[in-house]
PDB file of N, CA and C in Angstrom:
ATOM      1  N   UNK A   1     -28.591 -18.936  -4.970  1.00  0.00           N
ATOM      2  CA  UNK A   1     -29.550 -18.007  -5.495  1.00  0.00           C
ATOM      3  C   UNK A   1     -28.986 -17.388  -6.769  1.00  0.00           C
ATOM      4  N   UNK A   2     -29.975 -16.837  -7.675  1.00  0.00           N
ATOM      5  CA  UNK A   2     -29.117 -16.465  -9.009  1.00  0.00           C
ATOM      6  C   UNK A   2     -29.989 -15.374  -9.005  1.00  0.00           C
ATOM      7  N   UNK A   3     -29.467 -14.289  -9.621  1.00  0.00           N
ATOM      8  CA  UNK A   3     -29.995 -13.206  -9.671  1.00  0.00           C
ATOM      9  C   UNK A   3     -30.661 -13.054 -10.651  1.00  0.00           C
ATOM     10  N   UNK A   4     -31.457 -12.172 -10.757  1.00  0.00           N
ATOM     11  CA  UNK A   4     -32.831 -11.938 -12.595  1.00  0.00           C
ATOM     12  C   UNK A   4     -32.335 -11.100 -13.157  1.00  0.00           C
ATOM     13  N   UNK A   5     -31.884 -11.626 -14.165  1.00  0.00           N
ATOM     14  CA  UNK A   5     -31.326 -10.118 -15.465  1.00  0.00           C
ATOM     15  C   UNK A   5     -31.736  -9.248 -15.577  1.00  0.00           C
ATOM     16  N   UNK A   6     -33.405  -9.188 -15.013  1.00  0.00           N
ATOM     17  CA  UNK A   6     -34.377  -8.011 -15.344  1.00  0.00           C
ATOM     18  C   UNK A   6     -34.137  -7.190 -14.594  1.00  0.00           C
ATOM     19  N   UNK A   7     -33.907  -7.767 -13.006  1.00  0.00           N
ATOM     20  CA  UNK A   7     -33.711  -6.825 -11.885  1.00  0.00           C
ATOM     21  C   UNK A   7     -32.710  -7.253 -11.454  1.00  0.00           C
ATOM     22  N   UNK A   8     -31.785  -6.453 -11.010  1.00  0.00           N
ATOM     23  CA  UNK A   8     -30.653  -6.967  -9.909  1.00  0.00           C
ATOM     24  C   UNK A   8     -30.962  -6.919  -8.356  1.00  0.00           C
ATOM     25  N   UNK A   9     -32.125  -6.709  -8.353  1.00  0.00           N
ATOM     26  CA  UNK A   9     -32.377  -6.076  -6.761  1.00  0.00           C
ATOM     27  C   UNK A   9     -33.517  -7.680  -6.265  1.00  0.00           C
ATOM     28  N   UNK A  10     -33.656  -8.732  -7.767  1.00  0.00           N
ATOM     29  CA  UNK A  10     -34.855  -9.475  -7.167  1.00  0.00           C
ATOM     30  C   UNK A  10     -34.009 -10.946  -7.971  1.00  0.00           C
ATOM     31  N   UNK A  11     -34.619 -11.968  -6.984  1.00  0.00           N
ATOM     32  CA  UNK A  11     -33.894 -12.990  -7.442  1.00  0.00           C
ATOM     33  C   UNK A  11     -35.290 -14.239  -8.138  1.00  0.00           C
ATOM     34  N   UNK A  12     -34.850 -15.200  -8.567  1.00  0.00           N
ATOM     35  CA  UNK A  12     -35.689 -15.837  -9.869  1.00  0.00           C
ATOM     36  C   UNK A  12     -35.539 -17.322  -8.651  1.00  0.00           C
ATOM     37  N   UNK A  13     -37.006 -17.610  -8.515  1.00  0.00           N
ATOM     38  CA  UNK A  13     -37.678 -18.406  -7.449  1.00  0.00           C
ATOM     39  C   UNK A  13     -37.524 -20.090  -8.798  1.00  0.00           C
ATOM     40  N   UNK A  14     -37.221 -20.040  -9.720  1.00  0.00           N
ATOM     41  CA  UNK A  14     -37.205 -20.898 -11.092  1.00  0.00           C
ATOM     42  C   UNK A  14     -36.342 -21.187 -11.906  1.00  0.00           C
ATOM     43  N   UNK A  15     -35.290 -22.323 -11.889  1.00  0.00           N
ATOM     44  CA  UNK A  15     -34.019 -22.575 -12.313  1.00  0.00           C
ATOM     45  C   UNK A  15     -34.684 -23.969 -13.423  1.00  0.00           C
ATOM     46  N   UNK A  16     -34.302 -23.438 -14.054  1.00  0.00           N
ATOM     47  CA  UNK A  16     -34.058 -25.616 -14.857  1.00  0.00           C
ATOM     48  C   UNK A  16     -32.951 -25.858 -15.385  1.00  0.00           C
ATOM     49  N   UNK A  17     -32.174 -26.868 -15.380  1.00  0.00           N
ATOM     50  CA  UNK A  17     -31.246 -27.620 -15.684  1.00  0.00           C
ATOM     51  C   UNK A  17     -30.933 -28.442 -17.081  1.00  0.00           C
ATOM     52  N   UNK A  18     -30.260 -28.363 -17.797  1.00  0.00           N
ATOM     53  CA  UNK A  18     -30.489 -28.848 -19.090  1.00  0.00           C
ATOM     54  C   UNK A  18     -28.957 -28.951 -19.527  1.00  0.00           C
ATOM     55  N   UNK A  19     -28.465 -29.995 -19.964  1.00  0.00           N
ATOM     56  CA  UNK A  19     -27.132 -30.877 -19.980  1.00  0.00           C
ATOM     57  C   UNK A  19     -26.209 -29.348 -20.779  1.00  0.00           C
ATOM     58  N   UNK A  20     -26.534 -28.576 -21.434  1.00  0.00           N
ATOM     59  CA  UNK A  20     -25.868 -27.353 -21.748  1.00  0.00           C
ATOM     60  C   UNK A  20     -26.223 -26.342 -21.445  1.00  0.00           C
ATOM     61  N   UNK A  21     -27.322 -26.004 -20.302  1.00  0.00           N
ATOM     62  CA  UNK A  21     -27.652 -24.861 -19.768  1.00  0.00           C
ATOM     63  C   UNK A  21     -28.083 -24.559 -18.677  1.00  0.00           C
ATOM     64  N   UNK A  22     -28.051 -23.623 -18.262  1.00  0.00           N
ATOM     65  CA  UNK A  22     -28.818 -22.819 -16.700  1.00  0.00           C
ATOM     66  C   UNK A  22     -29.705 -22.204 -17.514  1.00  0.00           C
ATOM     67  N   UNK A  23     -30.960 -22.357 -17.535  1.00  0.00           N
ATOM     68  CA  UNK A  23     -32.166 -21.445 -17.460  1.00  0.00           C
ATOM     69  C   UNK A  23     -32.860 -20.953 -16.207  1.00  0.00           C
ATOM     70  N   UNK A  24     -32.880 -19.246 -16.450  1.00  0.00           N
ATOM     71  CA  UNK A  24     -33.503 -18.638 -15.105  1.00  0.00           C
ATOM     72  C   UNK A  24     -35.040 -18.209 -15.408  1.00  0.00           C
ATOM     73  N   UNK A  25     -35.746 -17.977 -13.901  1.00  0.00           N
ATOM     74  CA  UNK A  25     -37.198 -17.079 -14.463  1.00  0.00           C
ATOM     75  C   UNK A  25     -37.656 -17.834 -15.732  1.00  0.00           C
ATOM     76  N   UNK A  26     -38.174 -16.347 -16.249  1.00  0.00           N
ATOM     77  CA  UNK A  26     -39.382 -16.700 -17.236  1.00  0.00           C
ATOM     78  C   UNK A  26     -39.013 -17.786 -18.449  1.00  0.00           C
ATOM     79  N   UNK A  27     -37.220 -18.299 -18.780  1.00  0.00           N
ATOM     80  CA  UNK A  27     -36.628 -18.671 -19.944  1.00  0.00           C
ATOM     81  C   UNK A  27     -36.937 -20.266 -19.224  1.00  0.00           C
ATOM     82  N   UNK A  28     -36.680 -20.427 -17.628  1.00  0.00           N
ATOM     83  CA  UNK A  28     -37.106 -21.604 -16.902  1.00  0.00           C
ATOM     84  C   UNK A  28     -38.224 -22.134 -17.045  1.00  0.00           C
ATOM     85  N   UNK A  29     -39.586 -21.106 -16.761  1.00  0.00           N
ATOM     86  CA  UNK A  29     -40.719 -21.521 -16.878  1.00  0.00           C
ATOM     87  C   UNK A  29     -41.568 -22.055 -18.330  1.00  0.00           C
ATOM     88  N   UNK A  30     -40.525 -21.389 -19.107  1.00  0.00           N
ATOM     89  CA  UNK A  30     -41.003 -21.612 -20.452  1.00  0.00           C
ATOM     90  C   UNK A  30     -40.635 -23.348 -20.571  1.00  0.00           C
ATOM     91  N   UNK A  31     -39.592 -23.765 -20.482  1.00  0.00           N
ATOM     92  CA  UNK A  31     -38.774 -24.894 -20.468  1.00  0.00           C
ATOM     93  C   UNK A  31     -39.492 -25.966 -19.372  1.00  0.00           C
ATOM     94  N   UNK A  32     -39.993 -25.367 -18.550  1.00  0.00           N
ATOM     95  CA  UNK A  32     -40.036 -26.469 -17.460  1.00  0.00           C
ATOM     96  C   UNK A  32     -41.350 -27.855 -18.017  1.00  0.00           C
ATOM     97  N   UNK A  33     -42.364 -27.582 -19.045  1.00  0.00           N
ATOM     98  CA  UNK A  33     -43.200 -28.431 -19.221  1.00  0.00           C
ATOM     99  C   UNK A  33     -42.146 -29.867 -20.197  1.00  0.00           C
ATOM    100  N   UNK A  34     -41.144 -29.032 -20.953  1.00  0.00           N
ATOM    101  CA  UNK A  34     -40.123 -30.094 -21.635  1.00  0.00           C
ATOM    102  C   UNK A  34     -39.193 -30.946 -20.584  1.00  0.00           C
ATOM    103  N   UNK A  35     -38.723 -29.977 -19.610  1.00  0.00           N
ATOM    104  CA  UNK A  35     -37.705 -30.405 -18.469  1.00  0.00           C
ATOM    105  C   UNK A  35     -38.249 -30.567 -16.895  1.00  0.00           C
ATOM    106  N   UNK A  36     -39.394 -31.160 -16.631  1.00  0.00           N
ATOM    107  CA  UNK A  36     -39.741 -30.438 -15.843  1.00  0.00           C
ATOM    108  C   UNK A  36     -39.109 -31.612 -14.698  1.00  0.00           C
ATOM    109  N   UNK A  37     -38.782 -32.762 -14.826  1.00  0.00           N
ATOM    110  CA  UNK A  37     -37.460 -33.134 -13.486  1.00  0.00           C
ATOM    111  C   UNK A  37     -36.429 -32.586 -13.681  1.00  0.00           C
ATOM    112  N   UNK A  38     -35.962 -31.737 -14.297  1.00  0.00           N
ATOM    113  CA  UNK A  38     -34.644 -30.568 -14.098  1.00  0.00           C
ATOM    114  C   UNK A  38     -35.216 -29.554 -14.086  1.00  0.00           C
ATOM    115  N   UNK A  39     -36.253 -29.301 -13.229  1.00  0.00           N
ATOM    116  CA  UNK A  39     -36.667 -27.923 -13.113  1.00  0.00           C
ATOM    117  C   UNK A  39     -37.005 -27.589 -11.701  1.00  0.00           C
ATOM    118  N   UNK A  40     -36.395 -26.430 -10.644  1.00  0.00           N
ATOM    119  CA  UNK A  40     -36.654 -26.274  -9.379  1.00  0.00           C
ATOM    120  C   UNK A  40     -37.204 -24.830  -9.067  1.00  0.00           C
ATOM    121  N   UNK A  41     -38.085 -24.894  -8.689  1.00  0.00           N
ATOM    122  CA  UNK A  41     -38.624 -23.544  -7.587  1.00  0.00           C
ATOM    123  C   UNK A  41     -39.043 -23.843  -6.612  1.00  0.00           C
ATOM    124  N   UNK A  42     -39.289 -22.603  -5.894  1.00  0.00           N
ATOM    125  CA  UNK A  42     -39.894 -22.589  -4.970  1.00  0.00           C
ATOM    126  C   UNK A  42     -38.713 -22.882  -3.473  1.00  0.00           C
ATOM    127  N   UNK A  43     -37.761 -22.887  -3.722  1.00  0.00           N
ATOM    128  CA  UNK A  43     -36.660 -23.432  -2.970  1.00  0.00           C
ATOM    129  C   UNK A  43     -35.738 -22.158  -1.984  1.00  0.00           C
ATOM    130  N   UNK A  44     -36.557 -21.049  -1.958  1.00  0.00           N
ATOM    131  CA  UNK A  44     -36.026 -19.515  -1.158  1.00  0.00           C
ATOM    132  C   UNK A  44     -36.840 -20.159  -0.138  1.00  0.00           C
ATOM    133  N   UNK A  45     -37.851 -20.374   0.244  1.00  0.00           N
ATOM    134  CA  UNK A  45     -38.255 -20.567   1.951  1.00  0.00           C
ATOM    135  C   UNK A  45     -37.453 -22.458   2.195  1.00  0.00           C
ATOM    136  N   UNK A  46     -36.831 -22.791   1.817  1.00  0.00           N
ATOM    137  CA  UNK A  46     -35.783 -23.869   2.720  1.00  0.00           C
ATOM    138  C   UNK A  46     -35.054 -23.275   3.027  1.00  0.00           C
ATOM    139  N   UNK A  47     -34.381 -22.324   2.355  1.00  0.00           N
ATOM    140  CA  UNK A  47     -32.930 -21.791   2.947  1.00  0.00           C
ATOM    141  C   UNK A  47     -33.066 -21.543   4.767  1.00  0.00           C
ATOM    142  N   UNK A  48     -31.855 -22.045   4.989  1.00  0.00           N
ATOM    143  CA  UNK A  48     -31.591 -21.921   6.151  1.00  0.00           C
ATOM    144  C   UNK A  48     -32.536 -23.491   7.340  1.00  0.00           C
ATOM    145  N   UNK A  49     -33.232 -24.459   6.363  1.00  0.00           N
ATOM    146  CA  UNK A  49     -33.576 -25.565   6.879  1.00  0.00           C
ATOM    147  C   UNK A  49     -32.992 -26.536   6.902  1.00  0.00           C
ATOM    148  N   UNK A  50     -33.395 -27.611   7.358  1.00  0.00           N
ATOM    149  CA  UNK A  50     -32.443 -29.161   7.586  1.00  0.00           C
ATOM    150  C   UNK A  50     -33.525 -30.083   6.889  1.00  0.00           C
ATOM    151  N   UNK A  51     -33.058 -31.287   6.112  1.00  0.00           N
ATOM    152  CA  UNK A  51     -33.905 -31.769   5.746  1.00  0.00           C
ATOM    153  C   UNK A  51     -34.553 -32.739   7.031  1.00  0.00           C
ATOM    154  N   UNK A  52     -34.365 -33.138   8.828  1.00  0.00           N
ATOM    155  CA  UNK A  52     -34.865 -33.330   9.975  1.00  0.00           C
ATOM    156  C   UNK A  52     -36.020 -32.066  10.472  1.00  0.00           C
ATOM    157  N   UNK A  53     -35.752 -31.352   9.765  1.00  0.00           N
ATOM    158  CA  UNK A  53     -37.356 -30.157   9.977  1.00  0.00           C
ATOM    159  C   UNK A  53     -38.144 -31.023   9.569  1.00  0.00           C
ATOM    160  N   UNK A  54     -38.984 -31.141  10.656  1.00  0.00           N
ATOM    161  CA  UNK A  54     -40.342 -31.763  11.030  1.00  0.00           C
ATOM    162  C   UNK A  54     -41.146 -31.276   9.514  1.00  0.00           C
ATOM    163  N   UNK A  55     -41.559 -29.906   9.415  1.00  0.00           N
ATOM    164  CA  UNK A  55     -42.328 -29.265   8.412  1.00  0.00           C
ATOM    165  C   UNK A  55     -41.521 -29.369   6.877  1.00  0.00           C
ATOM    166  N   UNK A  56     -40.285 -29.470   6.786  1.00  0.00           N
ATOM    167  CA  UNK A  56     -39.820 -30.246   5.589  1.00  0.00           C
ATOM    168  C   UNK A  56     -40.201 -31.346   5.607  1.00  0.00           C
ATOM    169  N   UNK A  57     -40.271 -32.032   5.924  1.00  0.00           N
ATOM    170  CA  UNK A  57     -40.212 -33.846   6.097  1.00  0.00           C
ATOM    171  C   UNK A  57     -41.898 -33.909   5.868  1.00  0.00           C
ATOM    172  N   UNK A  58     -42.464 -33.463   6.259  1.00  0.00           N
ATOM    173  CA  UNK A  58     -44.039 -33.645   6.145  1.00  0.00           C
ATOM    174  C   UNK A  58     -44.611 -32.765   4.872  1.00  0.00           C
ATOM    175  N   UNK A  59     -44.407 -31.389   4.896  1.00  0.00           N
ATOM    176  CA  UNK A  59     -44.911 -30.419   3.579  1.00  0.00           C
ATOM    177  C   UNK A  59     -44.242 -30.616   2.579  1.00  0.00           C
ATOM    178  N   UNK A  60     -43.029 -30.375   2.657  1.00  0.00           N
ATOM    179  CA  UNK A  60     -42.144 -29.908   1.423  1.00  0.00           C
ATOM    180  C   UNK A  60     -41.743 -30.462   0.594  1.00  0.00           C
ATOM    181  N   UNK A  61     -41.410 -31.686   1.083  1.00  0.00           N
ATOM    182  CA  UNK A  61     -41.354 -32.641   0.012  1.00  0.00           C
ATOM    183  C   UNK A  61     -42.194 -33.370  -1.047  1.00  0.00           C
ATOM    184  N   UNK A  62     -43.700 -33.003  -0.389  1.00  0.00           N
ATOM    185  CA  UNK A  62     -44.588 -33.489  -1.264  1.00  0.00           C
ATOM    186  C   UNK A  62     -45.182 -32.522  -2.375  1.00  0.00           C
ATOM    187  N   UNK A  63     -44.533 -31.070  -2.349  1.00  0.00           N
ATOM    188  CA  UNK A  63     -44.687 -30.592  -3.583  1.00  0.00           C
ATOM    189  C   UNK A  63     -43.205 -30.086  -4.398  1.00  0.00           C
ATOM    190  N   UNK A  64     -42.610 -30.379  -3.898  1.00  0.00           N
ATOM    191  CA  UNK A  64     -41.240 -30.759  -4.700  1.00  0.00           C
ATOM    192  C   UNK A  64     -41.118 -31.678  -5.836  1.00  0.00           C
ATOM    193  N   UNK A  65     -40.762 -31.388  -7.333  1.00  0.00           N
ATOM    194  CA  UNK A  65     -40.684 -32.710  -8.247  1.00  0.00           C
ATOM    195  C   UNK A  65     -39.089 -32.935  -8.162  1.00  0.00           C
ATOM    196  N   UNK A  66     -37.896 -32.013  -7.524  1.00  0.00           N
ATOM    197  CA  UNK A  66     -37.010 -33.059  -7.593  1.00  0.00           C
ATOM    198  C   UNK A  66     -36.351 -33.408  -6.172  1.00  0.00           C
ATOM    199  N   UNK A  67     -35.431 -34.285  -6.270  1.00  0.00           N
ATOM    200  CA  UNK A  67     -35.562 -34.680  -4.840  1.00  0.00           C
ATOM    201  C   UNK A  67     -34.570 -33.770  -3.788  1.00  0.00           C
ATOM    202  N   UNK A  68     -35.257 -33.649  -2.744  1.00  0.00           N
ATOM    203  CA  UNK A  68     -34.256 -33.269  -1.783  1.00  0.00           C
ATOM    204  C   UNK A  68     -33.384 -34.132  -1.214  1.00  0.00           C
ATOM    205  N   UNK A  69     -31.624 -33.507  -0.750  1.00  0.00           N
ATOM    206  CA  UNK A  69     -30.900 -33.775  -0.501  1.00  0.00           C
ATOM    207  C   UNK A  69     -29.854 -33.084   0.888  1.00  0.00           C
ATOM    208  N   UNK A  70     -29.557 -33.873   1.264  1.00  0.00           N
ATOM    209  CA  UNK A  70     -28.186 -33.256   2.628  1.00  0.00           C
ATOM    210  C   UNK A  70     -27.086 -32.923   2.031  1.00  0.00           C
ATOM    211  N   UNK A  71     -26.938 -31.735   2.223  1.00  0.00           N
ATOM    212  CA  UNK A  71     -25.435 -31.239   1.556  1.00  0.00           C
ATOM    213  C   UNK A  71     -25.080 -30.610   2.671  1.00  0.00           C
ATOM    214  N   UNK A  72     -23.842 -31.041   3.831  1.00  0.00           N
ATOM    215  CA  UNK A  72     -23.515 -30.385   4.621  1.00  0.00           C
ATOM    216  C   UNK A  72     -24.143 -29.790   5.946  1.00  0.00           C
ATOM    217  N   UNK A  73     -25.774 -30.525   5.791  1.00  0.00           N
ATOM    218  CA  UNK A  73     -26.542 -30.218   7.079  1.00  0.00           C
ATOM    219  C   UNK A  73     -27.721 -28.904   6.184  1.00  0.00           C
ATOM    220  N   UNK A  74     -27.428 -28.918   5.293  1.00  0.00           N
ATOM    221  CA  UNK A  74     -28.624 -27.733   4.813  1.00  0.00           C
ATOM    222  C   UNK A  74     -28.932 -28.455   3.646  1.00  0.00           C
ATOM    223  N   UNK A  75     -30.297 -28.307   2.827  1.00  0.00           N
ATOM    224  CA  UNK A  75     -31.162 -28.786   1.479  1.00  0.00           C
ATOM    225  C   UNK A  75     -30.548 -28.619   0.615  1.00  0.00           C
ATOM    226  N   UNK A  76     -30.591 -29.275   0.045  1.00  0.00           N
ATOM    227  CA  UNK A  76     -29.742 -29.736  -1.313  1.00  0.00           C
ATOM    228  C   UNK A  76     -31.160 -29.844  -2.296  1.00  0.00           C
ATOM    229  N   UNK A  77     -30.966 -29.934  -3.858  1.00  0.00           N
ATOM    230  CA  UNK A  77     -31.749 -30.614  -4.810  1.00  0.00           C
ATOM    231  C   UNK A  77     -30.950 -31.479  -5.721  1.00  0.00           C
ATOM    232  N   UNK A  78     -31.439 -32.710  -5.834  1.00  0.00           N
ATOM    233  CA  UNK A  78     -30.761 -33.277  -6.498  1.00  0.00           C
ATOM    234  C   UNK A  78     -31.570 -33.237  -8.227  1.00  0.00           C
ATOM    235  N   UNK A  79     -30.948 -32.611  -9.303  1.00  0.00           N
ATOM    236  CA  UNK A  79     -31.571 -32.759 -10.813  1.00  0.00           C
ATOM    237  C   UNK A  79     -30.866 -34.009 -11.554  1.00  0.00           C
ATOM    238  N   UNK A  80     -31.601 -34.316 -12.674  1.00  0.00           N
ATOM    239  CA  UNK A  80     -30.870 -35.308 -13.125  1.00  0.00           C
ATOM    240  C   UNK A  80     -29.649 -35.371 -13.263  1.00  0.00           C
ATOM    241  N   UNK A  81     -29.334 -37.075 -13.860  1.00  0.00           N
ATOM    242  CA  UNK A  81     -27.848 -37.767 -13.615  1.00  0.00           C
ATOM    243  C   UNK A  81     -27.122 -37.379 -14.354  1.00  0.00           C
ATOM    244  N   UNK A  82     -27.294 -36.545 -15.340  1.00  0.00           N
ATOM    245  CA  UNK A  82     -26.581 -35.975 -16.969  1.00  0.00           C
ATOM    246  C   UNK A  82     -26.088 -34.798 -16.367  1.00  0.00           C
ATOM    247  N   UNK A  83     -26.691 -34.272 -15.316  1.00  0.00           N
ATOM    248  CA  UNK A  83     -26.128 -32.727 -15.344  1.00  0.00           C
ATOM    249  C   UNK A  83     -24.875 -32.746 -13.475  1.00  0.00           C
TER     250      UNK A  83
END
């Protein structure tokens, strides 16, 4: 989770990935139509899931653009191969 510069008390549901940067929030969303397979939200209600959750395996993945992954028994995202 990464925290929002704006608030410290609220965290940014919108990350994108870009071979020299972390973009958060609104600097993410701006970016995401250029980057948008290095771009993840929506990824605070997996926490604490398995990618064998029935309701992952059926919902979640189909509005996900990047892919989910097993890291250790909890969701992973995998962004592109550059980063």
């Amino acid at each position: 989770m990464s925290p929002q510069s704006t608030s410290p008390d609220s965290y940014s549901s919108l990350i994108s990935f870009t071979p020299r940067q972390r973009l958060i929030g609104e600097s993410a969303k701006t970016a995401e139509t250029s980057n948008f397979k290095n771009t993840v939200g929506s990824l605070k209600r997996l926490v604490g899931r398995t990618l064998s959750d029935p309701e992952v395996a059926e919902f979640e993945k189909k509005f996900m653009n990047a892919e989910l992954v097993d890291v250790g028994g909890s969701i992973g995202v995998k962004v592109g191969p550059h980063l």
